[in-house]
C-alpha atoms as a PDB file:
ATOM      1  CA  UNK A   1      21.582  53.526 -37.884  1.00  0.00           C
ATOM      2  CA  UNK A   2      21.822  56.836 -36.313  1.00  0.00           C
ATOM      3  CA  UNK A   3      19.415  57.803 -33.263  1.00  0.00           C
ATOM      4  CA  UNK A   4      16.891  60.098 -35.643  1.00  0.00           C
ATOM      5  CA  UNK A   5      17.002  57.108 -38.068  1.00  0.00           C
ATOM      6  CA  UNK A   6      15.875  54.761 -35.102  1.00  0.00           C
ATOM      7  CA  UNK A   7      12.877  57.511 -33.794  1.00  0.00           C
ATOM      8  CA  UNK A   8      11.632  57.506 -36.923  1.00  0.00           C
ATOM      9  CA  UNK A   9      11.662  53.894 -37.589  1.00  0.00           C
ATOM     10  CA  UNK A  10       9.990  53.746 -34.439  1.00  0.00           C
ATOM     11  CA  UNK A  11       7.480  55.948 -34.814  1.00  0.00           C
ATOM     12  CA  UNK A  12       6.542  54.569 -38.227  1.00  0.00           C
ATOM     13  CA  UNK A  13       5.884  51.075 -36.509  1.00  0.00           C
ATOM     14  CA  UNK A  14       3.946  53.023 -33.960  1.00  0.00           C
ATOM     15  CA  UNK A  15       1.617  54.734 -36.586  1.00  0.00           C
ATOM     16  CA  UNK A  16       1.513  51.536 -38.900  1.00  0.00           C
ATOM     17  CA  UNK A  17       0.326  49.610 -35.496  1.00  0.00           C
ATOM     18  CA  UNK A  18      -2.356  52.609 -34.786  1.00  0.00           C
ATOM     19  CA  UNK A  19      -3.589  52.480 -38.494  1.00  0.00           C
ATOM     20  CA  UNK A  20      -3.937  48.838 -38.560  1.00  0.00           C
ATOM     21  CA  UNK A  21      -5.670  48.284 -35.479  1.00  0.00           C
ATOM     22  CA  UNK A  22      -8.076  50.765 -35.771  1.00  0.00           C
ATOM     23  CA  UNK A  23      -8.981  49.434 -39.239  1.00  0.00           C
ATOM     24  CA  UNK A  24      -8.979  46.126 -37.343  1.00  0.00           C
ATOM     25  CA  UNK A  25     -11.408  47.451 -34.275  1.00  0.00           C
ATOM     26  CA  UNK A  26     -13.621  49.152 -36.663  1.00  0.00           C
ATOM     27  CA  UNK A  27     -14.377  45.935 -39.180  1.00  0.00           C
ATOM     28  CA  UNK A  28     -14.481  42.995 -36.784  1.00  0.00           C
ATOM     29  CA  UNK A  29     -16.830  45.071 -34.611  1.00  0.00           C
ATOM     30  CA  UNK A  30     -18.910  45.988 -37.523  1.00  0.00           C
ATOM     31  CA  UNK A  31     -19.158  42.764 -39.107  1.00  0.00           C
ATOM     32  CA  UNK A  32     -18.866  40.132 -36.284  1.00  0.00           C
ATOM     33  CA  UNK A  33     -19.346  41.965 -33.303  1.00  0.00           C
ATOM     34  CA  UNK A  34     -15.675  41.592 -31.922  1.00  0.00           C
ATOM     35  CA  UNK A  35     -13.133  44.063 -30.955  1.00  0.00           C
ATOM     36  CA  UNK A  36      -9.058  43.058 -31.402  1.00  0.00           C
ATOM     37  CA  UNK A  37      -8.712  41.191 -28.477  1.00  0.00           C
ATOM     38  CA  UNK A  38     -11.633  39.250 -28.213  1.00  0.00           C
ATOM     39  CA  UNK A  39     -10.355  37.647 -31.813  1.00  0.00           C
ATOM     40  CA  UNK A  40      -6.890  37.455 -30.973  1.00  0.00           C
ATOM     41  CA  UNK A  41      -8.120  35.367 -27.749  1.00  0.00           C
ATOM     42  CA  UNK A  42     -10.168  33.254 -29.958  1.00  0.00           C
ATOM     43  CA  UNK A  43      -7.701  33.227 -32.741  1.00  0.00           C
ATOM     44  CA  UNK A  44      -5.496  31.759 -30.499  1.00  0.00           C
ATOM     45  CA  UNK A  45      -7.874  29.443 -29.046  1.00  0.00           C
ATOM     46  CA  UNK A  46      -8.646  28.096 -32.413  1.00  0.00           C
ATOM     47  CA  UNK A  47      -5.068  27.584 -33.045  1.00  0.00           C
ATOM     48  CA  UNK A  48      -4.167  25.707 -30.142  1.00  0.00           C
ATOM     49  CA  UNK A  49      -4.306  21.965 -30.298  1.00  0.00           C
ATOM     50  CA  UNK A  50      -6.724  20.801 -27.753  1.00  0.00           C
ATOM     51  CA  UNK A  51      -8.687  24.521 -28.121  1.00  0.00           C
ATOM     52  CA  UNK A  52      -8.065  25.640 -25.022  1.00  0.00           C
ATOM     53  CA  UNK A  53      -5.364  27.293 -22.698  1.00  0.00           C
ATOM     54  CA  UNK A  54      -4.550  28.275 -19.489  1.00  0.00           C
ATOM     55  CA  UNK A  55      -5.731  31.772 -18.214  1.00  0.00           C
ATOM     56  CA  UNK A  56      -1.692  33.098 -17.572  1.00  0.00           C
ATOM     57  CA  UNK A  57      -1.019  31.499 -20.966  1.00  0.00           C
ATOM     58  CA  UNK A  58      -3.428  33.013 -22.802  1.00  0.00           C
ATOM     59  CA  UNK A  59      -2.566  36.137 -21.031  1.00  0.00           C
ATOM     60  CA  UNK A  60       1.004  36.025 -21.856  1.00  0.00           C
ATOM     61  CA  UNK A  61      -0.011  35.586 -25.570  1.00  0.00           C
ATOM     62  CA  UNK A  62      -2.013  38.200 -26.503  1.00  0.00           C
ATOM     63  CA  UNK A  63      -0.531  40.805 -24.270  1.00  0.00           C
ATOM     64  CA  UNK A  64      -2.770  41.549 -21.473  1.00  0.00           C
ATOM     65  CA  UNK A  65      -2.964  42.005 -17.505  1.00  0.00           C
ATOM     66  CA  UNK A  66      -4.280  39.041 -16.320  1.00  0.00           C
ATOM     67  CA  UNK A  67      -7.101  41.112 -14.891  1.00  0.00           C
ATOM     68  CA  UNK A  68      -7.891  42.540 -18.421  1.00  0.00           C
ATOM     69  CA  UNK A  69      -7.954  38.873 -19.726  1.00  0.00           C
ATOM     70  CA  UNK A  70     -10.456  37.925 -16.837  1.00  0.00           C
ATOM     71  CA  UNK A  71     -12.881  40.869 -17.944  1.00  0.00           C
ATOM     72  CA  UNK A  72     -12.244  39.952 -21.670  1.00  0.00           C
ATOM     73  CA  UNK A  73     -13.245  36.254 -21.318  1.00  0.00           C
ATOM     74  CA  UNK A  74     -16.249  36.755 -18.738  1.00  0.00           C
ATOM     75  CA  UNK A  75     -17.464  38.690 -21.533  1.00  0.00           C
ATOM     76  CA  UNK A  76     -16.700  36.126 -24.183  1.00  0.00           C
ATOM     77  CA  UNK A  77     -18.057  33.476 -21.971  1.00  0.00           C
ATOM     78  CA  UNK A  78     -21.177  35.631 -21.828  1.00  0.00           C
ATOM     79  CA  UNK A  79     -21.802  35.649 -25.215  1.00  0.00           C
ATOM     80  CA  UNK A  80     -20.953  31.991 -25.339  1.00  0.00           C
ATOM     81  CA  UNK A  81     -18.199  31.876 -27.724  1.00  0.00           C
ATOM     82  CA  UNK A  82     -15.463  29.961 -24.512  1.00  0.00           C
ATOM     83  CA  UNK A  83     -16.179  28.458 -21.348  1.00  0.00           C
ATOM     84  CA  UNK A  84     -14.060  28.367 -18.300  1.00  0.00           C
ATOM     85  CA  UNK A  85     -13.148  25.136 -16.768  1.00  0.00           C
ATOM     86  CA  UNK A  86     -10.817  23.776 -14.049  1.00  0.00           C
ATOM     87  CA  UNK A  87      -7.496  22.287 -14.698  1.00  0.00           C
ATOM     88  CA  UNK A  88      -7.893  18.238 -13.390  1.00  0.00           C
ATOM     89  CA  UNK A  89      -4.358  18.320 -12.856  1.00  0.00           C
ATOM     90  CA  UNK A  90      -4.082  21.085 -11.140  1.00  0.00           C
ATOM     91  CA  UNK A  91      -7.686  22.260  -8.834  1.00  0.00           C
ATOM     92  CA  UNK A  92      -5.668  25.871  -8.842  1.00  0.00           C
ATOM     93  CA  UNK A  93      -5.619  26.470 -12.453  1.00  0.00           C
ATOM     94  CA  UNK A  94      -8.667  27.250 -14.751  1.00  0.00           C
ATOM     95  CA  UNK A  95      -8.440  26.796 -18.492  1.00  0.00           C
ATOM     96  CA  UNK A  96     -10.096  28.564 -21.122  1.00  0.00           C
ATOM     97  CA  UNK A  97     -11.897  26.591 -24.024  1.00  0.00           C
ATOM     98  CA  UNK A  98     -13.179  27.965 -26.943  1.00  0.00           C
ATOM     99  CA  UNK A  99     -17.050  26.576 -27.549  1.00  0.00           C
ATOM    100  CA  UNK A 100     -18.596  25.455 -30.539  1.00  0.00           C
ATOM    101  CA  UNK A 101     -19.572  29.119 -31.289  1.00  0.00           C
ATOM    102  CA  UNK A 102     -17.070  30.819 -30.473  1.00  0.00           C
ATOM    103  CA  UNK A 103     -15.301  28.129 -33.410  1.00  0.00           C
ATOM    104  CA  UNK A 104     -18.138  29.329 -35.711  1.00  0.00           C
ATOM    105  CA  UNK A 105     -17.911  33.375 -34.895  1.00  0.00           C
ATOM    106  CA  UNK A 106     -13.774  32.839 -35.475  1.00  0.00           C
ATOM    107  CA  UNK A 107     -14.521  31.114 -38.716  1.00  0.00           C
ATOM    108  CA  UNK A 108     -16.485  34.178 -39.917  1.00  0.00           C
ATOM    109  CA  UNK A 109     -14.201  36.702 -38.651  1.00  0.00           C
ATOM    110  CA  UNK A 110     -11.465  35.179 -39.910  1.00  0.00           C
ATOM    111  CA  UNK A 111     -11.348  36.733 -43.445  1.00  0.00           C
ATOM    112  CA  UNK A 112     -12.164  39.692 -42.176  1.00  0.00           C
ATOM    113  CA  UNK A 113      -9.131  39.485 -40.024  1.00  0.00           C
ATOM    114  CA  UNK A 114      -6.604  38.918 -42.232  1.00  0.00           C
ATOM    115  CA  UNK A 115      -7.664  40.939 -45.290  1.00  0.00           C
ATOM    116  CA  UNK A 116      -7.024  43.925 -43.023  1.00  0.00           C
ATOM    117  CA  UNK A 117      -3.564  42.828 -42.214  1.00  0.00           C
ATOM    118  CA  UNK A 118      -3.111  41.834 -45.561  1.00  0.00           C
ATOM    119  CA  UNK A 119      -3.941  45.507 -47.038  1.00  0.00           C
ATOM    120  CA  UNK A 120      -2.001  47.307 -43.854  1.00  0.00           C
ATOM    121  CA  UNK A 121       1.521  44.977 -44.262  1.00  0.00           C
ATOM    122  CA  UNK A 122       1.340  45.181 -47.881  1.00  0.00           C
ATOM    123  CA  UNK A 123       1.540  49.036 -48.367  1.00  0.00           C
END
């Protein structure tokens, strides 16, 4: 693969990424009052085993400062979809736990979700 061949690639991945979460921002915030992150936070709440994680984890997974996760989940905790809680093990670390709405508000959203990134990877 040449270097124009590799730009290009690129910048098709770049536009498909744009497209598709745009698309993404636009229909979860219409329909369940969520933008990208917050349901990739509670996606990957709902995910996880025990329905929680800890605050670098999450952070780590969905690709965010930890000071941009902090804002993200104070508003999520606002709304009452996770709570914070302290790590037993551990006083220093703080875990974040999905509640029983926030289960509910994924559930909804979760069509929504993936018929989007069903019609944008299927092109």
């Amino acid at each position: 693969m040449n270097d124009h061949d590799v730009v290009g690639s690129w910048r098709e991945l770049l536009a498909r990424h744009a497209t598709t979460w745009c698309v993404l921002e636009r229909e979860l915030g219409e329909k369940h009052g969520l933008g990208v992150s917050d349901f990739e936070v509670l996606d990957r709440m709902a995910e996880s085993e025990h329905g929680k994680y800890r605050v670098q984890e999450l952070a780590d997974e969905v690709h965010l400062s930890q000071s941009a996760l902090s804002r993200l989940v104070s508003r999520l905790e606002k709304a009452g979809l996770v709570c914070r809680n302290m790590c037993q093990e551990d006083r220093r670390g703080v875990f974040v736990q999905i509640t029983e709405a926030g289960i509910d508000r994924h559930r909804q959203a979760l069509p929504t979700h993936r018929a989007v990134l069903g019609a944008s990877l299927n092109d």
